[in-house]
N, C-alpha and C. Protein backbone atom coordinates (compact mmCIF):
# COMPACT_ATOMS: atom_id res chain seq x y z
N UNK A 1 -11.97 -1.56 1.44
CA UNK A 1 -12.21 -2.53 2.47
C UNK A 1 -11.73 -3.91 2.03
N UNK A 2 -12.01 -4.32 0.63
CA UNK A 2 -11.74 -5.58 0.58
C UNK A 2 -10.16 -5.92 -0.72
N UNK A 3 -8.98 -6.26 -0.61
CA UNK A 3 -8.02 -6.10 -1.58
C UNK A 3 -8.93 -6.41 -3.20
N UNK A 4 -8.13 -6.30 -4.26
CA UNK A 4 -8.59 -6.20 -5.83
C UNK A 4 -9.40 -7.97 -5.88
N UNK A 5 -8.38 -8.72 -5.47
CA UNK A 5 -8.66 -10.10 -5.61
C UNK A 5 -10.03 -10.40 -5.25
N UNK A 6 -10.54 -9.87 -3.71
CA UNK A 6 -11.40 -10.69 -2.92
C UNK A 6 -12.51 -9.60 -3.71
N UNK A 7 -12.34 -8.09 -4.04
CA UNK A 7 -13.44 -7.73 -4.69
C UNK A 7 -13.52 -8.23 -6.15
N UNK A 8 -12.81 -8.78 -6.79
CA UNK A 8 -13.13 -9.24 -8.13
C UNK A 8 -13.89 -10.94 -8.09
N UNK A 9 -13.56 -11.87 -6.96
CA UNK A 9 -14.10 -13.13 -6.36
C UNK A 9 -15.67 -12.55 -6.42
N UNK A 10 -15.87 -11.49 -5.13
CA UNK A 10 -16.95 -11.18 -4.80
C UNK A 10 -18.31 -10.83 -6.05
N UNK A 11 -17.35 -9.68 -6.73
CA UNK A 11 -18.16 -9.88 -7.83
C UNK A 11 -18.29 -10.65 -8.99
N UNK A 12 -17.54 -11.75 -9.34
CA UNK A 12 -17.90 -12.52 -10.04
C UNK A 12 -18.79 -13.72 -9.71
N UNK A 13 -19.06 -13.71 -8.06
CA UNK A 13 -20.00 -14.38 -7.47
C UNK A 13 -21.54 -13.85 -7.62
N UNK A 14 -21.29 -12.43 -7.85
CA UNK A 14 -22.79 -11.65 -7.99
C UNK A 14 -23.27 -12.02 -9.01
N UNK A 15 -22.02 -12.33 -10.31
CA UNK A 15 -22.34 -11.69 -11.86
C UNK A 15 -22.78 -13.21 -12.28
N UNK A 16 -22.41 -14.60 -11.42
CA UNK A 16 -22.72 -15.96 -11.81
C UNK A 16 -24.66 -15.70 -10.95
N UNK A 17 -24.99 -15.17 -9.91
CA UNK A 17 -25.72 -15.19 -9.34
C UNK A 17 -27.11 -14.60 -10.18
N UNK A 18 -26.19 -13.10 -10.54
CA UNK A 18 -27.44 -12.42 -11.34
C UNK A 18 -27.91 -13.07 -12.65
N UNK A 19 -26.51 -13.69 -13.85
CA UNK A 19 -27.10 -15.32 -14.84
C UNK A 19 -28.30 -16.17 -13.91
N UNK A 20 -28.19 -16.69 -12.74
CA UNK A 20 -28.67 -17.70 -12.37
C UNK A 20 -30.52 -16.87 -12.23
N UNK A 21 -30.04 -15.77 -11.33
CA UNK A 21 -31.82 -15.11 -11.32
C UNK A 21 -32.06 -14.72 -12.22
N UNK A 22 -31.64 -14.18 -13.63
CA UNK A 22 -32.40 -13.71 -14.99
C UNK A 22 -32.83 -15.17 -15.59
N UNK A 23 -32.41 -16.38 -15.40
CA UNK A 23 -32.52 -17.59 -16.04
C UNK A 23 -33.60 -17.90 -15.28
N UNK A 24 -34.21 -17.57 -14.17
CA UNK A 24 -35.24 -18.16 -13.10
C UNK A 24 -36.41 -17.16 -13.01
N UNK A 25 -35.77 -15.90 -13.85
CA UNK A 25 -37.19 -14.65 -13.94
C UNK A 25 -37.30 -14.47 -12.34
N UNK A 26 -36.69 -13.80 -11.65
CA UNK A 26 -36.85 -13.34 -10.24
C UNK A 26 -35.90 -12.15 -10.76
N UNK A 27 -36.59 -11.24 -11.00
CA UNK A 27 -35.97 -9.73 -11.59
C UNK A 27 -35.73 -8.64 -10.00
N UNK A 28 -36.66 -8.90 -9.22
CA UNK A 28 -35.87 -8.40 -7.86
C UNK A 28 -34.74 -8.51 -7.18
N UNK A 29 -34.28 -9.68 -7.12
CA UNK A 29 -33.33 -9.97 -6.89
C UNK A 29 -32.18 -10.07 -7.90
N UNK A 30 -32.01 -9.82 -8.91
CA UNK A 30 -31.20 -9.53 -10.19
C UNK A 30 -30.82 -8.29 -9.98
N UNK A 31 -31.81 -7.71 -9.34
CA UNK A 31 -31.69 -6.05 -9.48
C UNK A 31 -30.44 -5.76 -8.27
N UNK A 32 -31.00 -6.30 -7.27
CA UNK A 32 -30.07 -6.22 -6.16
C UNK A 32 -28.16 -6.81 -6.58
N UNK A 33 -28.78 -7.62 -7.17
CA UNK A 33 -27.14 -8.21 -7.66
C UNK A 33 -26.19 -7.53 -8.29
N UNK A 34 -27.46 -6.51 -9.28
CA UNK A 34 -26.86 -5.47 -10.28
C UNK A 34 -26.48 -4.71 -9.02
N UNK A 35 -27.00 -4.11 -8.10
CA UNK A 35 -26.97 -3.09 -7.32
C UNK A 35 -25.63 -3.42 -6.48
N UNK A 36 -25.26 -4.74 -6.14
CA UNK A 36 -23.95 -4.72 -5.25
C UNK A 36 -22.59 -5.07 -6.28
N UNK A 37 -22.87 -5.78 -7.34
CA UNK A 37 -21.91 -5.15 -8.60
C UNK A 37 -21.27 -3.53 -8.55
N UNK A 38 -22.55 -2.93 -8.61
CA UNK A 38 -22.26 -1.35 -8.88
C UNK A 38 -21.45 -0.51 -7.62
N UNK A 39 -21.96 -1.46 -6.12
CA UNK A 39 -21.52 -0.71 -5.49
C UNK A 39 -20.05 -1.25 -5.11
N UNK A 40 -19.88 -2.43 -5.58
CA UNK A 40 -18.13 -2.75 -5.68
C UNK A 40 -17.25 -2.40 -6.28
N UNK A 41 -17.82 -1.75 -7.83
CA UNK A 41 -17.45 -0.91 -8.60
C UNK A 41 -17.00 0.06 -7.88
N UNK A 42 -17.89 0.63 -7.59
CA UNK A 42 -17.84 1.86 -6.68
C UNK A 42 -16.89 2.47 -6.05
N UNK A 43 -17.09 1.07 -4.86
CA UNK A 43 -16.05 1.01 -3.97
C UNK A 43 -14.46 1.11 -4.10
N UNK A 44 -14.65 0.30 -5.62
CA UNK A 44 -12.78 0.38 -5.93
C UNK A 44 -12.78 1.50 -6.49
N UNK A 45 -13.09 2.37 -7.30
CA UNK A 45 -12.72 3.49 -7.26
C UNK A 45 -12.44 4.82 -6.10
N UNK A 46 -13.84 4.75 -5.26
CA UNK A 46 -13.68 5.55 -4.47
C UNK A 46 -12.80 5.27 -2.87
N UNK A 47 -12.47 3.77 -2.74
CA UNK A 47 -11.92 3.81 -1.45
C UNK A 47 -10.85 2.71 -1.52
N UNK A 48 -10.76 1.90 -2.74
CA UNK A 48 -9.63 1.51 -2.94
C UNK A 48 -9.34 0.46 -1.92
N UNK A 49 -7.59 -0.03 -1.98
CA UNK A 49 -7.50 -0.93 -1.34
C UNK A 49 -6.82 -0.07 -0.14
N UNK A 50 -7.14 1.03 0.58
CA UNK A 50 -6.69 2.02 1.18
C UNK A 50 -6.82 1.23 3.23
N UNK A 51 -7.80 0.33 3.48
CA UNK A 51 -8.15 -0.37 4.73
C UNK A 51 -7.26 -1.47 4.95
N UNK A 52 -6.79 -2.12 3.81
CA UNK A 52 -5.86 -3.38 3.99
C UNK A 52 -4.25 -2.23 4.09
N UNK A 53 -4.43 -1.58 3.13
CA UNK A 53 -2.76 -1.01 3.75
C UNK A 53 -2.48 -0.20 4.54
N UNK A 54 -3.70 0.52 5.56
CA UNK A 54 -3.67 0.77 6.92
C UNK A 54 -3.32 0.03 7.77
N UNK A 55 -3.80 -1.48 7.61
CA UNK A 55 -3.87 -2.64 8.64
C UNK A 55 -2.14 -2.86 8.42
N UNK A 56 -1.65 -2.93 7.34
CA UNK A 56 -0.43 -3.94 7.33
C UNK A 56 0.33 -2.63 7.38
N UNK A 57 0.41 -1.34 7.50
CA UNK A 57 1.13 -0.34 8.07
C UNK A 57 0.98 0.08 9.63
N UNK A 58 -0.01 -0.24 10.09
CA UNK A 58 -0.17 -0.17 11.61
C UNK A 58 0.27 -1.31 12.00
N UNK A 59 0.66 -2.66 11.12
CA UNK A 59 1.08 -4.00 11.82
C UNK A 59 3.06 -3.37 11.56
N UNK A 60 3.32 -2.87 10.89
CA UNK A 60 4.75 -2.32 10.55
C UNK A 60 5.06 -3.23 9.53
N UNK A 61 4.06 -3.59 8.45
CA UNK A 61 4.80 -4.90 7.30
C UNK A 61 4.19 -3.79 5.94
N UNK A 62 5.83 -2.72 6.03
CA UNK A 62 5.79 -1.50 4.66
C UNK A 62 5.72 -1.98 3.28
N UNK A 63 6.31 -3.51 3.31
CA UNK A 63 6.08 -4.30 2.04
C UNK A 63 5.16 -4.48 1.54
N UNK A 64 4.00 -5.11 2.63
CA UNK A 64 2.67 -5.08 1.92
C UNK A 64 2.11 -4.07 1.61
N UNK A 65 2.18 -3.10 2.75
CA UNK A 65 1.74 -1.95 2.55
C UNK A 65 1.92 -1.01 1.13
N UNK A 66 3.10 -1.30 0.73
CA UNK A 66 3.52 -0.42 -0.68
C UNK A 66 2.62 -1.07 -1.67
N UNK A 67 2.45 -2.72 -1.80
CA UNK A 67 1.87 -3.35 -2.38
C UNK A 67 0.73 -3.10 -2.41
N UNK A 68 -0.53 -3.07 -1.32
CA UNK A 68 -1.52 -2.54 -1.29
C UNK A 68 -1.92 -1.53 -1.84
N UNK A 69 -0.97 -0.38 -1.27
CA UNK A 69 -1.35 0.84 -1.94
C UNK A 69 -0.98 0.92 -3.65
N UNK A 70 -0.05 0.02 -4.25
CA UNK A 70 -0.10 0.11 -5.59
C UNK A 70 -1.00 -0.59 -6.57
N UNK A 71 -1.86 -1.16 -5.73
CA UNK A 71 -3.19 -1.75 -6.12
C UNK A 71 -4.15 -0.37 -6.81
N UNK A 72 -3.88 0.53 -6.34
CA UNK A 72 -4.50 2.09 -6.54
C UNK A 72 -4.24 2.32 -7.70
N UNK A 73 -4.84 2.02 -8.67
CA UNK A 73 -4.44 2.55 -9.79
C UNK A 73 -4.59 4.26 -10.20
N UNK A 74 -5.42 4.45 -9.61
CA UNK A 74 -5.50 6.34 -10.07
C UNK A 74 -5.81 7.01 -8.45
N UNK A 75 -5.12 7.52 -7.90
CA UNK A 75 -5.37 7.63 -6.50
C UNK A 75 -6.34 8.89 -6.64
N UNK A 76 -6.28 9.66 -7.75
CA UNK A 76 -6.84 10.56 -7.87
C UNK A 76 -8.44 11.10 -7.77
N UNK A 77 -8.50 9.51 -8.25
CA UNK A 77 -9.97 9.29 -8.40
C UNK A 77 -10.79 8.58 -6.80
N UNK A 78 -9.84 8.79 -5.88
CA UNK A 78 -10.30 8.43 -4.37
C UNK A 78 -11.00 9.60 -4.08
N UNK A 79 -11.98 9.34 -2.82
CA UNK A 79 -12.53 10.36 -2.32
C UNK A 79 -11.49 10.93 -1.53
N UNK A 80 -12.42 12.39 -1.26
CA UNK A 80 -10.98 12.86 -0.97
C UNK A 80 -10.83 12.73 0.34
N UNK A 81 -11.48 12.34 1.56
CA UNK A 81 -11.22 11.76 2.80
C UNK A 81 -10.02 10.60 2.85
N UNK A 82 -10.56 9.91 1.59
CA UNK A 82 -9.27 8.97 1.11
C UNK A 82 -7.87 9.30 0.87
N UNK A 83 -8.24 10.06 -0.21
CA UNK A 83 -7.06 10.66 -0.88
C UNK A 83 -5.87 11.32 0.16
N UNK A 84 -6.41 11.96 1.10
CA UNK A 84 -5.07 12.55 2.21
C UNK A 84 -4.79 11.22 2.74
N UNK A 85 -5.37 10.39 3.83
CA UNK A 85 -5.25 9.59 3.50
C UNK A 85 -4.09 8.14 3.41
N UNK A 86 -4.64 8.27 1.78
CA UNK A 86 -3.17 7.47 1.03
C UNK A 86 -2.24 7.97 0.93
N UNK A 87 -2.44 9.84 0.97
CA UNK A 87 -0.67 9.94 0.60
C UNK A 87 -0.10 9.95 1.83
N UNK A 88 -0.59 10.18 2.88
CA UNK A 88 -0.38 9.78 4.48
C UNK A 88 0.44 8.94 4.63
N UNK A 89 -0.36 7.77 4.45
CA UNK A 89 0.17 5.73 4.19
C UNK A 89 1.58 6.37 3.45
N UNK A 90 1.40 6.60 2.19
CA UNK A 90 2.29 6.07 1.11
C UNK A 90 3.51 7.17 1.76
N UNK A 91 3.23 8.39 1.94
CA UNK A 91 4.53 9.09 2.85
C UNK A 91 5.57 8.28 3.67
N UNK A 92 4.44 7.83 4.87
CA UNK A 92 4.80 6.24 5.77
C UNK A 92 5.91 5.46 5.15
N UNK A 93 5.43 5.38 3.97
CA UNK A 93 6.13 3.85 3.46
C UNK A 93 7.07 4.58 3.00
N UNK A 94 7.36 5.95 1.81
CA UNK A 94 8.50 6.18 1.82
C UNK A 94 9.79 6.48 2.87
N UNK A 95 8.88 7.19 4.39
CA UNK A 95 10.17 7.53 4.51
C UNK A 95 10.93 5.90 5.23
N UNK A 96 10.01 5.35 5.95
CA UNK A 96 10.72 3.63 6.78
C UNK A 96 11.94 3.33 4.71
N UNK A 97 11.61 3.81 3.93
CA UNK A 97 12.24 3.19 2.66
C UNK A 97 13.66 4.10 2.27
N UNK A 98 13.70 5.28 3.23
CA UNK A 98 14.98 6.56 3.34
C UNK A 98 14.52 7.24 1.91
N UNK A 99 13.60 7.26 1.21
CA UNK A 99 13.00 8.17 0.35
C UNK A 99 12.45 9.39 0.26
N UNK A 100 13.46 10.32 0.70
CA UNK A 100 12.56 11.64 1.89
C UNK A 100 11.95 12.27 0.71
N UNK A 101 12.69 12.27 -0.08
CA UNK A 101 11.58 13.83 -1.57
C UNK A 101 10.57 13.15 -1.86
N UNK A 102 10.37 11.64 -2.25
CA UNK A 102 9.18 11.35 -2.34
C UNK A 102 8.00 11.42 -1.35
N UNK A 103 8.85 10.97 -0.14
CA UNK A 103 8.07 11.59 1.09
C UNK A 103 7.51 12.56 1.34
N UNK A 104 8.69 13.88 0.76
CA UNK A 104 7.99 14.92 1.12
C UNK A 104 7.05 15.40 0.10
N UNK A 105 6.98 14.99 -0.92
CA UNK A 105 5.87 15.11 -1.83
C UNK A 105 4.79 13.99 -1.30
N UNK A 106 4.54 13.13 -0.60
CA UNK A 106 3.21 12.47 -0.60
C UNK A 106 2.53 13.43 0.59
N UNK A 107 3.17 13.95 1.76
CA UNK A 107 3.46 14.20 2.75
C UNK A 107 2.95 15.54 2.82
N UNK A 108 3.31 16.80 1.50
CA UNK A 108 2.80 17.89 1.28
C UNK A 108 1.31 17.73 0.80
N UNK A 109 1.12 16.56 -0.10
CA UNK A 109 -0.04 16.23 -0.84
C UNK A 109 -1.25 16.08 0.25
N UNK A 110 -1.09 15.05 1.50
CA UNK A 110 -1.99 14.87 2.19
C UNK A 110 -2.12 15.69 3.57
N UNK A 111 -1.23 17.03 2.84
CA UNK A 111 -1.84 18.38 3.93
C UNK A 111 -3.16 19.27 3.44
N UNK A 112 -2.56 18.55 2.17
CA UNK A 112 -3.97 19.75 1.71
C UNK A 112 -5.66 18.78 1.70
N UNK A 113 -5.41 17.57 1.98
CA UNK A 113 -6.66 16.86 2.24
C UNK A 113 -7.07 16.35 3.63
N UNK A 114 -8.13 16.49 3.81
CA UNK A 114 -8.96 16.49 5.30
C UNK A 114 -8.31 14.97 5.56
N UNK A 115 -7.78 14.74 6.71
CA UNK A 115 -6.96 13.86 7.38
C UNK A 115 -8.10 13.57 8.42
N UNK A 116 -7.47 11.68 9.52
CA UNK A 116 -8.64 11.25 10.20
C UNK A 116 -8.49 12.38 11.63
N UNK A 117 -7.31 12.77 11.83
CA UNK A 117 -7.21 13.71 12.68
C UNK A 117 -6.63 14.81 13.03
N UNK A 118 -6.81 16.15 13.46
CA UNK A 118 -5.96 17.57 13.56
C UNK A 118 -4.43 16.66 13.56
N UNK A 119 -4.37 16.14 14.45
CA UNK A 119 -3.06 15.40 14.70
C UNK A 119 -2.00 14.56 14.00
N UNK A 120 -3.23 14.18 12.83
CA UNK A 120 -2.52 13.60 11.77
C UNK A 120 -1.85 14.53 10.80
N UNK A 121 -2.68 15.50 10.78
CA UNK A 121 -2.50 16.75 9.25
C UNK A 121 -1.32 17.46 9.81
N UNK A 122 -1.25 17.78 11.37
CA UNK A 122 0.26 18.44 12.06
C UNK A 122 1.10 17.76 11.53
N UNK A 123 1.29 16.30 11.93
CA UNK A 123 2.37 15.21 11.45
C UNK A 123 2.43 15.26 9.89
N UNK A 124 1.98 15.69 9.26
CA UNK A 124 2.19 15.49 7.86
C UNK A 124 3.31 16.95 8.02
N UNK A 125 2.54 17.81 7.85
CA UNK A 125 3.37 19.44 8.14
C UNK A 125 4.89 19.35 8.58
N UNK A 126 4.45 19.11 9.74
CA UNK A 126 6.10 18.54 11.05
C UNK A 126 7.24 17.56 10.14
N UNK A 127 6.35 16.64 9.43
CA UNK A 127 7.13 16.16 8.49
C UNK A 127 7.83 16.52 7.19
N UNK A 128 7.26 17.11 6.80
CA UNK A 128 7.88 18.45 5.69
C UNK A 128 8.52 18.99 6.24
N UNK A 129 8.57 20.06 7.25
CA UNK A 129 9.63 20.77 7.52
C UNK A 129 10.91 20.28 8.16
N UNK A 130 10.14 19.20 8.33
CA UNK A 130 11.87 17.99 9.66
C UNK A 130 12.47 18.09 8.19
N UNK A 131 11.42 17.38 7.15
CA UNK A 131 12.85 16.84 5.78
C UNK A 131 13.22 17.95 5.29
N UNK A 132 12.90 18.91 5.41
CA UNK A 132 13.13 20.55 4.75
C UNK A 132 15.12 21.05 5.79
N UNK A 133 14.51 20.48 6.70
CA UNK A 133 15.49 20.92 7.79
C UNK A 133 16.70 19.90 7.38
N UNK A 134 16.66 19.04 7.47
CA UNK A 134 17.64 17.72 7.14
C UNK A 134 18.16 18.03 5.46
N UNK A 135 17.74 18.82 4.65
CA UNK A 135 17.64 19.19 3.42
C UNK A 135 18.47 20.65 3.31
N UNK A 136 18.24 21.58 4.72
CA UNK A 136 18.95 22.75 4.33
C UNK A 136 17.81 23.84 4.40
N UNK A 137 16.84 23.89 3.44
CA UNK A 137 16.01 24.11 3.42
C UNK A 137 14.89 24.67 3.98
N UNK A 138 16.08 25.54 4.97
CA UNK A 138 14.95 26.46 6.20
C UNK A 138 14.06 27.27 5.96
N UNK A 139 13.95 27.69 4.99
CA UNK A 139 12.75 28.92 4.84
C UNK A 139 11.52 27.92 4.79
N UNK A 140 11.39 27.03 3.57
CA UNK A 140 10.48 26.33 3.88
C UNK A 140 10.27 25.83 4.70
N UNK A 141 11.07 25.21 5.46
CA UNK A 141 10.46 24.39 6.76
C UNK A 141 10.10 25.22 7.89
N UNK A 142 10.57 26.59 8.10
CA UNK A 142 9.41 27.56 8.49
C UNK A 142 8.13 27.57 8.10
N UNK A 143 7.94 28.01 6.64
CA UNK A 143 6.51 28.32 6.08
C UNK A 143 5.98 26.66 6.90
N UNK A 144 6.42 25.84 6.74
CA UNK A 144 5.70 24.29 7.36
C UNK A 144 5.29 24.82 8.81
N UNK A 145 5.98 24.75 9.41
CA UNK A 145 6.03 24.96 10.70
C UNK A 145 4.86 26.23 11.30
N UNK A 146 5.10 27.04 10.46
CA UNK A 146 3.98 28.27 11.22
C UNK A 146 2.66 27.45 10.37
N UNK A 147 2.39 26.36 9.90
CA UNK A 147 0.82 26.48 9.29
C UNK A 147 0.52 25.61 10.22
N UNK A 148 1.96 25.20 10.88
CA UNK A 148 1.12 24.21 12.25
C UNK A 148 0.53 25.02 13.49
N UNK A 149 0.81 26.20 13.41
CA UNK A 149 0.73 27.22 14.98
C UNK A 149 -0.64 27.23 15.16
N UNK A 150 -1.96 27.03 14.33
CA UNK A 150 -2.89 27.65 14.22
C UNK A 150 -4.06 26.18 14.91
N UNK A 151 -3.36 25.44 14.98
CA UNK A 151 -3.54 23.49 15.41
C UNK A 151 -3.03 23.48 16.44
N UNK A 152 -2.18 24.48 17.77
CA UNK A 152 -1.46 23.81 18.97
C UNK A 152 -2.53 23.56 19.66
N UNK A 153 -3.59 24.48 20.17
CA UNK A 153 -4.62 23.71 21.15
C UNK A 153 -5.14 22.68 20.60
N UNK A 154 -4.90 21.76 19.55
CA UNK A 154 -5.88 20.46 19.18
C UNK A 154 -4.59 19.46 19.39
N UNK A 155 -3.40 19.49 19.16
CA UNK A 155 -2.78 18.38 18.98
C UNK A 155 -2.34 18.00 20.19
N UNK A 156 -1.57 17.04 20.29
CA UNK A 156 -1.16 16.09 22.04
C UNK A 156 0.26 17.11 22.16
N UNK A 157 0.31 16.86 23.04
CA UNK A 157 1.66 17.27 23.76
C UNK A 157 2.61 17.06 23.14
N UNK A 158 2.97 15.46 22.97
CA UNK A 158 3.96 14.87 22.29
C UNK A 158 4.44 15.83 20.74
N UNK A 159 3.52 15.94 20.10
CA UNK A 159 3.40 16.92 18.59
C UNK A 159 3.69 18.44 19.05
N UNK A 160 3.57 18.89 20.20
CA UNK A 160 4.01 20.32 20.30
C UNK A 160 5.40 20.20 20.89
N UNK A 161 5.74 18.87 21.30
CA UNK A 161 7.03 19.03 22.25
C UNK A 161 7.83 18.72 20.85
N UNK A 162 7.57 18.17 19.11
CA UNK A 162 8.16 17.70 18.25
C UNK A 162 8.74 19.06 17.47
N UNK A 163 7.33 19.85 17.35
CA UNK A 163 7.38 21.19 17.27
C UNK A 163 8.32 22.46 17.55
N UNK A 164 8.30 22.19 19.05
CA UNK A 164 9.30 22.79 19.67
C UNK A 164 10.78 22.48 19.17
N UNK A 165 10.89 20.68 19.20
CA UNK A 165 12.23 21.01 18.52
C UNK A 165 13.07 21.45 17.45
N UNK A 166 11.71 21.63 16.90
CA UNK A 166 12.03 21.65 15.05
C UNK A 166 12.48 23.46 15.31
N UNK A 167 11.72 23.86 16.16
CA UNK A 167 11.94 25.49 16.23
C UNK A 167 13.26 25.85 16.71
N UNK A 168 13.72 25.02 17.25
CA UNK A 168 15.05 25.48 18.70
C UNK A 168 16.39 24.94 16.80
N UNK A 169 15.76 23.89 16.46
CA UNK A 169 16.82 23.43 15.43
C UNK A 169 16.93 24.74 14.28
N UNK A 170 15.58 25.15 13.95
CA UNK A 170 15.90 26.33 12.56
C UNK A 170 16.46 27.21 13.61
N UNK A 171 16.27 27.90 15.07
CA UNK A 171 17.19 28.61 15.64
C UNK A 171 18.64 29.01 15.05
N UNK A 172 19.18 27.86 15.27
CA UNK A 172 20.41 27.19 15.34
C UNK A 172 21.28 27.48 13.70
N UNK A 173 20.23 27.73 13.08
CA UNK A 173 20.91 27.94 11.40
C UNK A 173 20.23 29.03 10.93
C-alpha cells in the first residue's frame, strides 16, 4: 500500500514515538507502536510495493511501474494472492518493453497463482500461447490454450473472441 520510502518515514515516526512513550512510562501505548512497527514490517514483506505499481500501470507510466515493482526485493516472500499478482504487473511491463521470454516467464508464473479474476488468469494463459505462437512454438501454445477451455463460461466475450483467434491462427500452421 504504501512505497519503501513513505513506509520507512512511517515507521521511523512510530520508533521516535515509542522512545517518547517508554521515556513517559505509558507502556500501552508503546505497545501499540510496537504493534504498528510489526505490522509495517509485515506489510513489506507480505504485500510489498505491489498497490503503487498497479496504480502507475493502470495510469500506463511502465517506468514507474518497473520501478515499483523492483522495490520487491524477494517477490517470493509475497503472499501468494500477491505473488500472481506481481508477475501479472511485471509480465505487463515486459511485454509494453518487446521482452516476450521474460514475459512469458512472468506470465506462466502468475498462472499458477490465484489471480483478482477468472479473467485475469485466461489473459495470462492467452498470453503464453499468443508468444508461443509468434515464437513457432505451437504445441505449447496449444497445451496454453486448452487450460483456458475449462474458464469459457466465466470470461467476457472479448477473451473468448481472443481465444478464438489464437485457435483459427494454430489452424493455419
Amino acid at each position: 500500500m504504501f512505497s519503501n520510502r513513505v513506509r520507512i518515514f512511517i515507521a521511523f515516526v512510530f520508533l521516535l514515538s515509542l522512545g517518547l512513550l517508554l521515556y513517559l512510562h505509558i507502556y500501552e501505548l508503546a505497545a501499540v507502536a510496537v504493534m504498528m512497527i510489526m505490522l509495517l514490517i509485515w506489510d513489506y514483506f507480505k504485500q510489498g510495493t505491489l498497490i503503487v505499481a498497479a496504480k502507475y500501470f493502470h495510469a500506463k507510466d511502465y517506468v514507474k511501474t518497473e520501478a515499483s515493482l523492483k522495490e520487491i526485493t524477494r517477490p517470493e516472500w509475497l503472499s501468494k494472492k500477491r505473488r500472481g499478482f506481481y508477475e501479472y504487473i511485471y509480465g505487463g511491463v515486459c511485454i509494453q518493453k518487446q521482452d516476450f521470454e521474460e514475459a512469458e516467464r512472468h506470465y506462466e508464473l502468475a498462472a499458477q497463482y490465484p489471480l483478482h479474476t477468472v479473467n485475469d488468469h485466461v489473459a495470462a494463459l492467452v498470453t503464453v500461447a499468443n508468444i508461443n505462437i509468434r515464437f513457432g512454438n505451437y504445441d505449447k501454445a496449444k497445451a496454453y490454450l486448452q487450460l483456458t477451455e475449462k474458464h469459457t463460461d466465466k470470461i467476457t466475450a472479448k477473451m473468448r473472441d481472443v481465444i478464438g483467434r489464437l485457435h483459427q491462427e494454430l489452424k493455419k500452421h
